[in-house]
Protein backbone atom coordinates (compact mmCIF):
# COMPACT_ATOMS: atom_id res chain seq x y z
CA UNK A 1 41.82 -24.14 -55.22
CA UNK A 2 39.93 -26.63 -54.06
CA UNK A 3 41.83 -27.12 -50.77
CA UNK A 4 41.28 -23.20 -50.11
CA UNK A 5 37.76 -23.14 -50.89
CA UNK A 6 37.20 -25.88 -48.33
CA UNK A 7 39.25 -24.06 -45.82
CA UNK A 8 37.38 -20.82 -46.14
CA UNK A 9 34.08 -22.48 -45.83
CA UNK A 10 35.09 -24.12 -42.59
CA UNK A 11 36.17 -21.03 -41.77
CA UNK A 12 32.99 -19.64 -42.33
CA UNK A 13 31.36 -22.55 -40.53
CA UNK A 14 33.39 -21.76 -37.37
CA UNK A 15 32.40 -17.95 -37.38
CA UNK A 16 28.72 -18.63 -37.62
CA UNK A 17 28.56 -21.47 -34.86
CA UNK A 18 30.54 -19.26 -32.25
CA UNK A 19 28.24 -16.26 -33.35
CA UNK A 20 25.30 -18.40 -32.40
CA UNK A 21 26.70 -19.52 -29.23
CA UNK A 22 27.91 -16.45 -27.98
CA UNK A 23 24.68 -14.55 -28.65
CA UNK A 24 22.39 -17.72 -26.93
CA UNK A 25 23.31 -16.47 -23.53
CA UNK A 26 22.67 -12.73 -24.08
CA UNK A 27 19.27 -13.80 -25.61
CA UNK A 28 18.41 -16.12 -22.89
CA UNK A 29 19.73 -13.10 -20.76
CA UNK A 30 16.85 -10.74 -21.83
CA UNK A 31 14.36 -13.23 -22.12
CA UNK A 32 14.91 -13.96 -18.14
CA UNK A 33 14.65 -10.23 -17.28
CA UNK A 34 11.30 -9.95 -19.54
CA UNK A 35 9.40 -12.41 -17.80
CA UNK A 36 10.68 -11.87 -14.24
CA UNK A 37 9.45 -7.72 -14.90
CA UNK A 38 5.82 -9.56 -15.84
CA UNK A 39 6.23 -11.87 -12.60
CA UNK A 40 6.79 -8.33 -10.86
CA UNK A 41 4.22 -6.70 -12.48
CA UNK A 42 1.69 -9.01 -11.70
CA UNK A 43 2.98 -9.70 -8.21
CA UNK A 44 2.53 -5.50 -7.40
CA UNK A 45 -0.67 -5.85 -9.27
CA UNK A 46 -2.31 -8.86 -7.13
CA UNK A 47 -0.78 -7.19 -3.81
CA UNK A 48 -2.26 -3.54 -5.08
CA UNK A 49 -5.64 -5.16 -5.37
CA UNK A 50 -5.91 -7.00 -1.79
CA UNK A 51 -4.86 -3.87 -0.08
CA UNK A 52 -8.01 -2.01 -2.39
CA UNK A 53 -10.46 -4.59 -1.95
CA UNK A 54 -10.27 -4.95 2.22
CA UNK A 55 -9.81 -0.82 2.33
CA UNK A 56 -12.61 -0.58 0.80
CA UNK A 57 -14.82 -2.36 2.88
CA UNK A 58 -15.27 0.20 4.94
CA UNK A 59 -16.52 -1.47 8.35
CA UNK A 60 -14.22 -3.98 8.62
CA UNK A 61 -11.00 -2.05 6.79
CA UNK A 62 -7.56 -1.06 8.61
CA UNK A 63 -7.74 2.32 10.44
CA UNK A 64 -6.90 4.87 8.15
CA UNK A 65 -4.88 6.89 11.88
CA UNK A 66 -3.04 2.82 11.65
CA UNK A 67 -1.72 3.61 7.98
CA UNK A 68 -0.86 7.01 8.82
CA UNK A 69 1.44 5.69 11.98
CA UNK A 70 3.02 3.01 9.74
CA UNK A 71 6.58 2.62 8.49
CA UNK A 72 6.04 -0.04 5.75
CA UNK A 73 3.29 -1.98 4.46
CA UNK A 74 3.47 -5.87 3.42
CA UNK A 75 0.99 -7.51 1.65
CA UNK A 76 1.38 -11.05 0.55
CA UNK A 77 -1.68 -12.29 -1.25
CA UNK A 78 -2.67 -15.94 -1.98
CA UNK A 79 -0.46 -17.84 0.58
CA UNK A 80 -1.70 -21.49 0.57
CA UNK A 81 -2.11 -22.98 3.76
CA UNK A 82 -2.57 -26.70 4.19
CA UNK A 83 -1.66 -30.30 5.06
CA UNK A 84 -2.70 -33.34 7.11
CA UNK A 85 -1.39 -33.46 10.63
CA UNK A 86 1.71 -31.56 9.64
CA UNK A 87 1.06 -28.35 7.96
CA UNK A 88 2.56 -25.84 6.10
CA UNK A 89 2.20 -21.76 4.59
CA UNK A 90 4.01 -20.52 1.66
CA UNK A 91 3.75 -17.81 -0.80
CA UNK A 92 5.39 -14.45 -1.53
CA UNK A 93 4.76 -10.74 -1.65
CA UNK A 94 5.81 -6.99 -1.86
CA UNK A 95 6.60 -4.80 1.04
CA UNK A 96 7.29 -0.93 0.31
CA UNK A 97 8.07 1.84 3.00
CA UNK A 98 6.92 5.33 3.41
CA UNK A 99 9.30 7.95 2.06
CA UNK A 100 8.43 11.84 1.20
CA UNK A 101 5.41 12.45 -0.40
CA UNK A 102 4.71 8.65 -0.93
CA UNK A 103 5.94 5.06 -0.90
CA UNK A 104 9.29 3.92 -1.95
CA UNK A 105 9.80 0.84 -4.40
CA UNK A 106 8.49 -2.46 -3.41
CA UNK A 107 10.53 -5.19 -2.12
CA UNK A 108 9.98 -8.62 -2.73
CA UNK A 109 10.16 -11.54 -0.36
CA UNK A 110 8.69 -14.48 0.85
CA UNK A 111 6.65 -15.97 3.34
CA UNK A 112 6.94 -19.61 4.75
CA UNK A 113 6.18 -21.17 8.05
CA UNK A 114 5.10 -24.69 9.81
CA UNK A 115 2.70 -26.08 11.98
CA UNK A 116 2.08 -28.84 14.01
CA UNK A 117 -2.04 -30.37 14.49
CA UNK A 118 -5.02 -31.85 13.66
CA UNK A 119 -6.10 -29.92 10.25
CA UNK A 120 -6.48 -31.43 6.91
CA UNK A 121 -7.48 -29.10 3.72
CA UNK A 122 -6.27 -26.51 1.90
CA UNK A 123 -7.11 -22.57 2.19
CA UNK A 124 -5.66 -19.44 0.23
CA UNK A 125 -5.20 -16.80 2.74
CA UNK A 126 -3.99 -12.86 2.26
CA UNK A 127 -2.21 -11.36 4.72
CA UNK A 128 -1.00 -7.89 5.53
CA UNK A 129 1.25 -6.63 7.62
CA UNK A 130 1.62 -2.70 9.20
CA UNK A 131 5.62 -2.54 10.36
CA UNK A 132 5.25 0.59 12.93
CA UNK A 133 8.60 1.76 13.05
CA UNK A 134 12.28 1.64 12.17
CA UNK A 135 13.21 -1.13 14.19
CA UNK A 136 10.28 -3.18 12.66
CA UNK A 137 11.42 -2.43 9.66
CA UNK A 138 14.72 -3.09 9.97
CA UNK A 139 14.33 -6.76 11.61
CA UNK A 140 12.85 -7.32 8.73
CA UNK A 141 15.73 -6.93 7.02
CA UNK A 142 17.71 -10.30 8.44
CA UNK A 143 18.37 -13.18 6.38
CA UNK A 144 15.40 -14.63 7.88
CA UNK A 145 12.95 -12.52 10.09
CA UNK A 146 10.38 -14.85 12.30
CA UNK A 147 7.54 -13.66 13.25
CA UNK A 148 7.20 -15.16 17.26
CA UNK A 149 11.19 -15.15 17.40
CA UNK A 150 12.57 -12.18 17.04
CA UNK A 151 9.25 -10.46 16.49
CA UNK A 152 5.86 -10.55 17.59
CA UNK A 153 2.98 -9.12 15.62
CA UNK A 154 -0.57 -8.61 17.03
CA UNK A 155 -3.43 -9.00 16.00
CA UNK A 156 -4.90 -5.26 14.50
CA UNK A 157 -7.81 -3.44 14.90
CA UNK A 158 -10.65 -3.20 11.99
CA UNK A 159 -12.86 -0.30 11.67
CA UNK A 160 -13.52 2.86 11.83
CA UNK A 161 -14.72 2.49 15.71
CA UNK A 162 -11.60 0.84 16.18
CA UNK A 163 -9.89 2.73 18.74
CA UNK A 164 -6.04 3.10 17.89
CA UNK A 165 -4.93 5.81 19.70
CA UNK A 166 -5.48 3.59 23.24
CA UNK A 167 -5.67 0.15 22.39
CA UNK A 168 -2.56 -1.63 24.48
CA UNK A 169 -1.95 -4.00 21.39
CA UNK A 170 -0.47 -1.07 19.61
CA UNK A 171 2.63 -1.33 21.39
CA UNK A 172 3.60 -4.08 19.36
CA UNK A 173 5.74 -3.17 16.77
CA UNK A 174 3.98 -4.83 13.82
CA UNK A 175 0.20 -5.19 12.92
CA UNK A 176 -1.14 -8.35 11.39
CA UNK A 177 -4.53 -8.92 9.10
CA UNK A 178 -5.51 -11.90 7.14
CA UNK A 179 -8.53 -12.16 4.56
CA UNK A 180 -9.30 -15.70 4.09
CA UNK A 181 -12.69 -16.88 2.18
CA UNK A 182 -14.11 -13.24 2.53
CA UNK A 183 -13.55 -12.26 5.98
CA UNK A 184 -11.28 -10.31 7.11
CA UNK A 185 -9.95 -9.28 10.18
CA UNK A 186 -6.68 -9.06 13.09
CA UNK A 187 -4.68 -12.41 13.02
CA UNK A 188 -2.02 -12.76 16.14
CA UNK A 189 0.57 -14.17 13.81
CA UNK A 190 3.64 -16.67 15.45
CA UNK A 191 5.84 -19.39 13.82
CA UNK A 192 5.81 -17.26 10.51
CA UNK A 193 9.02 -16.77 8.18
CA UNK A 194 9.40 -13.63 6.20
CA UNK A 195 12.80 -13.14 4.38
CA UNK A 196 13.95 -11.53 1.19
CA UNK A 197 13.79 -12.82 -2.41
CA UNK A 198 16.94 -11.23 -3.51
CA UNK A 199 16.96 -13.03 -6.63
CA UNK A 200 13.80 -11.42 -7.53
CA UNK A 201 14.91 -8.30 -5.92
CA UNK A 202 18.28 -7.56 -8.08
CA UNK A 203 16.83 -8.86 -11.34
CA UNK A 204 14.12 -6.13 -10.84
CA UNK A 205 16.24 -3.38 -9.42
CA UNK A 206 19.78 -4.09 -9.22
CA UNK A 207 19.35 -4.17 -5.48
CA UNK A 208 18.78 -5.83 -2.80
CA UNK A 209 15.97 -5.63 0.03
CA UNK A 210 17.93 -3.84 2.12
CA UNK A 211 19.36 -1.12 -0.30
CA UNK A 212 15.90 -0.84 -1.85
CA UNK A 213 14.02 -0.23 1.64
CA UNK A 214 16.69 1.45 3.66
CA UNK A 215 19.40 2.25 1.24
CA UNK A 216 20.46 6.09 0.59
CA UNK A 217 19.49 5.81 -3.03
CA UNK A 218 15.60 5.52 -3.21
CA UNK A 219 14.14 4.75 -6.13
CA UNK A 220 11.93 7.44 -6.89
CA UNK A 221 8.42 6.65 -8.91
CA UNK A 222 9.92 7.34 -12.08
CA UNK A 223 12.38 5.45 -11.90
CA UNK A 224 10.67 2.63 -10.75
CA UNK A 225 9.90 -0.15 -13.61
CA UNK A 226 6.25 0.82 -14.90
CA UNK A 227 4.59 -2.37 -13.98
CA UNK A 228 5.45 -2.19 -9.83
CA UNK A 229 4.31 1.47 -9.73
CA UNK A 230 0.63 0.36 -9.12
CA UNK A 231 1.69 -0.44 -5.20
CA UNK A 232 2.87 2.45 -4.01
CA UNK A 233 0.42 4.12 -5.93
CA UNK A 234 -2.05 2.72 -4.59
CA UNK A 235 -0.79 2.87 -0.80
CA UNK A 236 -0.45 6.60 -1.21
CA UNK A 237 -4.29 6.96 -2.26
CA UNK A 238 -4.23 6.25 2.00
CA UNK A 239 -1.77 7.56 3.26
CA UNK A 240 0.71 10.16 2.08
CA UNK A 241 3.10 12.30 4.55
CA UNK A 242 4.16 15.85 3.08
């Protein structure tokens, strides 16, 4: 009796550990997807805000006819910039393109780059970038896009006397601004990495950059998660095509 009542609580024993080990990783599982939907909430958020803020100074905003014309928006807000002799950029951001009626999901990546000079110090910069058309877009879309290399962005126009129709720089095929201790304006942009965080990207949407900007299968507003809605709703209070 004795021998069987020992057996049946090792038994027991057994049963309980493996139930606590098998549901550990399924825990550990949603716990990961919770916080990297808050990361992604609050990353739309921040980015949502910059692109308010600097629109809303109306002088020294991006051409409303420069939104219309554009094929996907980045903003990446925050980036520290900084070093001694050697420096360095880094942060990350969401990009989203135009589709019917609106903007499509954003995309998350990051941006990095190097530089070589005298500068010392530390600065948090945004920066936005206007991607003009499908090829911009698409470049974009490498495993590593340079800004310089492959691409070159100018420097855009502010303000509403900005003329955007004739200006030569709008040949270019992507539009760069920067905001950095209040001012903001066009920033000729070179020796600048953009690529995709797919990690981010598929724990978010089950997709990658590339499906989620190009892909056949938009995700539509409702379908988007709640918290990265405030983007592309916020893009479209600009510009919306019908």
């Amino acid at each position: 009796m004795r021998l069987v009542k020992g057996t049946f609580l090792f038994a027991l024993g057994v049963c309980l550990l493996s139930s606590v080990f098998s549901t550990a990783p399924a825990q550990q599982g949603r716990e990961r997807s919770a916080k990297k939907a808050r990361a992604a909430a609050e990353q739309s958020a921040r980015a949502a805000r910059v692109f308010d803020q600097i629109m809303g100074t109306r002088e020294k905003s991006i051409p409303r006819d420069l939104i219309d014309r554009a094929e996907a928006v980045a903003v990446f807000p925050g980036v520290l910039k900084g070093g001694f002799i050697v420096g360095g950029r880094g942060g990350s951001g969401v990009i989203s393109r135009r589709v019917a009626g609106g903007w499509g999901a954003p995309a998350f990546f990051d941006l990095g780059g190097g530089s070589i000079g005298l500068q010392i110090g530390v600065a948090s910069t945004d920066y936005i970038l206007l991607f003009m058309n499908d090829r911009a877009v698409e470049s974009l879309l490498n495993d590593k896009f340079e800004i310089g290399g492959e691409g070159s962005a100018a420097a855009g126009p502010v303000g509403r006397s900005a003329s955007a129709s004739t200006d030569a720089r709008l040949n270019a095929q992507i539009l760069s601004y920067s905001r950095s201790k209040g001012a903001f304006a066009g920033l000729e942009m070179k020796g600048v990495v953009i690529k995709p965080d797919n990690e981010d990207n598929l724990q978010v949407y089950g997709m990658n950059a590339r499906d989620i900007l190009t892909g056949a299968d938009k995700i539509s507003l409702e379908k988007m998660p709640e918290g990265v809605r405030v983007f592309p709703l916020t893009l479209s209070r600009y510009s919306k095509r019908h």
